[in-house]
C-alpha atoms as a PDB file:
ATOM      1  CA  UNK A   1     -70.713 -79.707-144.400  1.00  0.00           C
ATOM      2  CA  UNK A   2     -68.316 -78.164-146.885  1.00  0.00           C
ATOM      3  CA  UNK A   3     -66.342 -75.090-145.669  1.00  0.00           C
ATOM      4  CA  UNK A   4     -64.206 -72.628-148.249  1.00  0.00           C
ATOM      5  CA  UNK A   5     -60.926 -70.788-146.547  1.00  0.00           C
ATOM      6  CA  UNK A   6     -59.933 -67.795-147.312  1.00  0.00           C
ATOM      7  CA  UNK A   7     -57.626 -64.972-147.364  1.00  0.00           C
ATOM      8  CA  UNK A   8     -58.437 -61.651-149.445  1.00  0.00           C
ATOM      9  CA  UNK A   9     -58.073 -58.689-149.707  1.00  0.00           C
ATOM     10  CA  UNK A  10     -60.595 -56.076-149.296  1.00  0.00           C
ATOM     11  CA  UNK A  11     -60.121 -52.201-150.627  1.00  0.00           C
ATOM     12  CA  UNK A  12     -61.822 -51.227-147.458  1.00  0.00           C
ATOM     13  CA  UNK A  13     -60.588 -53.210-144.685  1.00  0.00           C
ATOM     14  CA  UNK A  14     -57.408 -54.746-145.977  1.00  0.00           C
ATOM     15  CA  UNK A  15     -56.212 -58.281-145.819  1.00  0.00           C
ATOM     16  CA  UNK A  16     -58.753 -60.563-144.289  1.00  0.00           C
ATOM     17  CA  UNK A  17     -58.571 -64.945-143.231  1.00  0.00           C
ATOM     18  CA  UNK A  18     -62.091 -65.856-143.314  1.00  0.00           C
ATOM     19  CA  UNK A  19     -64.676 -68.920-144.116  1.00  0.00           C
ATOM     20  CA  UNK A  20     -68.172 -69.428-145.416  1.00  0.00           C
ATOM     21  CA  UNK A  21     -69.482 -72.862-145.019  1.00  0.00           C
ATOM     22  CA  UNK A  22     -72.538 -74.622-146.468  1.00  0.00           C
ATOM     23  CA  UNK A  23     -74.203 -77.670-147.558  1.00  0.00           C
ATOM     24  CA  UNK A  24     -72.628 -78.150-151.285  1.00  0.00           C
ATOM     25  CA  UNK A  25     -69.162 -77.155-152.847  1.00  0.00           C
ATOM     26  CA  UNK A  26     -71.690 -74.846-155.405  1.00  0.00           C
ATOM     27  CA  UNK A  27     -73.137 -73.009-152.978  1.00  0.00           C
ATOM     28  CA  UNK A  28     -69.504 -72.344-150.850  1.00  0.00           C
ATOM     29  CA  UNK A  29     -68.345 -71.154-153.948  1.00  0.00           C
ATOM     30  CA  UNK A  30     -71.213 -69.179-155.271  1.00  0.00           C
ATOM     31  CA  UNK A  31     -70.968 -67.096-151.767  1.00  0.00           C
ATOM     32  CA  UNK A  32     -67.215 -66.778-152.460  1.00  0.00           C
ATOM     33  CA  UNK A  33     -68.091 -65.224-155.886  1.00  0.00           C
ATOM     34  CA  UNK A  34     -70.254 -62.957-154.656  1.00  0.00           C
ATOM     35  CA  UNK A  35     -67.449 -60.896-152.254  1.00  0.00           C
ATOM     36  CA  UNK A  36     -65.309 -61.297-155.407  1.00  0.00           C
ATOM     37  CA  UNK A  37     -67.718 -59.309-157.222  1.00  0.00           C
ATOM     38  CA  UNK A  38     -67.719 -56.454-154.450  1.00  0.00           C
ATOM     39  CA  UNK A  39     -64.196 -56.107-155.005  1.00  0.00           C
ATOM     40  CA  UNK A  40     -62.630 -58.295-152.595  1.00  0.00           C
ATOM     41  CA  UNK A  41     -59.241 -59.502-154.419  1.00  0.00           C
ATOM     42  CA  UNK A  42     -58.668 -63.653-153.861  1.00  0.00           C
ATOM     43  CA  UNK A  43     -55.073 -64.454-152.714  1.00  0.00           C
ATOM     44  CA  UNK A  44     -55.398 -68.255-151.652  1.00  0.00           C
ATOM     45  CA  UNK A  45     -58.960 -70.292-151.560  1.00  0.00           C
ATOM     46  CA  UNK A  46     -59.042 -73.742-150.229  1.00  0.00           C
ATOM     47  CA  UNK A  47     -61.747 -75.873-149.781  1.00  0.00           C
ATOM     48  CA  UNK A  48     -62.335 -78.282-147.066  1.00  0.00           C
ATOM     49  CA  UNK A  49     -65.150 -81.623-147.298  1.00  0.00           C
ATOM     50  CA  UNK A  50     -63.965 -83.106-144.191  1.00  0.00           C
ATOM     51  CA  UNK A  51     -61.834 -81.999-141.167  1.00  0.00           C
ATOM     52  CA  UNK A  52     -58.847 -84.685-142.694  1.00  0.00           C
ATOM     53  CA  UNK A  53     -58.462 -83.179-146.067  1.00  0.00           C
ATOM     54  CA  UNK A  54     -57.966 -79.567-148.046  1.00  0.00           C
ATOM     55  CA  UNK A  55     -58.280 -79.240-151.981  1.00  0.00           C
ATOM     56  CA  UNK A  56     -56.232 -75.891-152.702  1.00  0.00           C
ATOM     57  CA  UNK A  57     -58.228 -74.263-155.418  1.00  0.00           C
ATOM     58  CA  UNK A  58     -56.926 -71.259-157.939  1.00  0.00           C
ATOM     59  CA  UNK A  59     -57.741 -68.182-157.458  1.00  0.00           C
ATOM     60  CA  UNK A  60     -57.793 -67.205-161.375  1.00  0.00           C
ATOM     61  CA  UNK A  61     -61.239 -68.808-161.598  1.00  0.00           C
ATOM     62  CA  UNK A  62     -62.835 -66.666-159.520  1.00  0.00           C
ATOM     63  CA  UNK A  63     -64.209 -64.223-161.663  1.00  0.00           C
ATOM     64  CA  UNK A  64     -67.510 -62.940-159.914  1.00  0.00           C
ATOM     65  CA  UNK A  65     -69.663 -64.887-162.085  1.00  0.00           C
ATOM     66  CA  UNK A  66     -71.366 -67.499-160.059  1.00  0.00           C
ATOM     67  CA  UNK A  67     -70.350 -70.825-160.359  1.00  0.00           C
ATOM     68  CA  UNK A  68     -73.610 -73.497-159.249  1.00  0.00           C
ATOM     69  CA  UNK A  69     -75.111 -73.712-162.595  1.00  0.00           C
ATOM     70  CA  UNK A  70     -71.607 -74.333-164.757  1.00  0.00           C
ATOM     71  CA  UNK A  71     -70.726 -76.727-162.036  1.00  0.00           C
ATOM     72  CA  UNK A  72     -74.053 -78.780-162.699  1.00  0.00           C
ATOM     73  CA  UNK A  73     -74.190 -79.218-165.802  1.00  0.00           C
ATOM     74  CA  UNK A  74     -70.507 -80.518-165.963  1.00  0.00           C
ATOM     75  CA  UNK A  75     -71.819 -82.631-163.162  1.00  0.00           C
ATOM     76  CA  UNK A  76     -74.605 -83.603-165.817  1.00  0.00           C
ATOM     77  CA  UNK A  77     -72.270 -84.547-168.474  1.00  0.00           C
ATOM     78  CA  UNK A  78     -70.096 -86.715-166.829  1.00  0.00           C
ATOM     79  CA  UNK A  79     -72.798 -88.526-164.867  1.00  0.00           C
ATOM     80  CA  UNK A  80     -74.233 -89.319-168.584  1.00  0.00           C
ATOM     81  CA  UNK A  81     -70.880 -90.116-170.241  1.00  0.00           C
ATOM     82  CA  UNK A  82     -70.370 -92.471-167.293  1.00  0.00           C
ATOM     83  CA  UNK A  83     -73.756 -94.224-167.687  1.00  0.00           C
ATOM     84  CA  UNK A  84     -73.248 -94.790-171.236  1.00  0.00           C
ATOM     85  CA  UNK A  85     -71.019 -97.480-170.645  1.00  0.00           C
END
């Protein structure tokens, strides 16, 4: 289970601590793109893989654009650079 934290802020309710959880990092973020694209302004983002550890992630590279396909085919590339050698 992955699970993104959040705190935004949203033009119609304010500021707002929240989480969306899922099965992949893509799909956590993907969700997370979408409120950005309904106007919901990112002020910190981290993103949690197990209860132990946080990854802090920037907020500049949420756009609203979603993120799954980018994502894989970086995945793509450096799962075939690494089984070139």
């Amino acid at each position: 289970m992955v699970t993104l934290y959040f705190t935004c802020y949203n033009p119609l309710a304010g500021f707002l601590e929240s989480s969306v959880g899922g099965n992949d990092i893509e799909s956590c973020l993907d969700l997370f793109s979408a409120l950005v694209r309904s106007n919901w302004q990112p002020i910190s983002i981290k993103l949690s893989v197990d209860p132990d550890t946080v990854t802090w992630l920037p907020v500049e590279v949420f756009d609203g654009k979603p993120m799954k396909k980018p994502l894989q085919s970086l995945q793509q590339q450096w799962e075939e650079l690494l089984y070139q050698h």
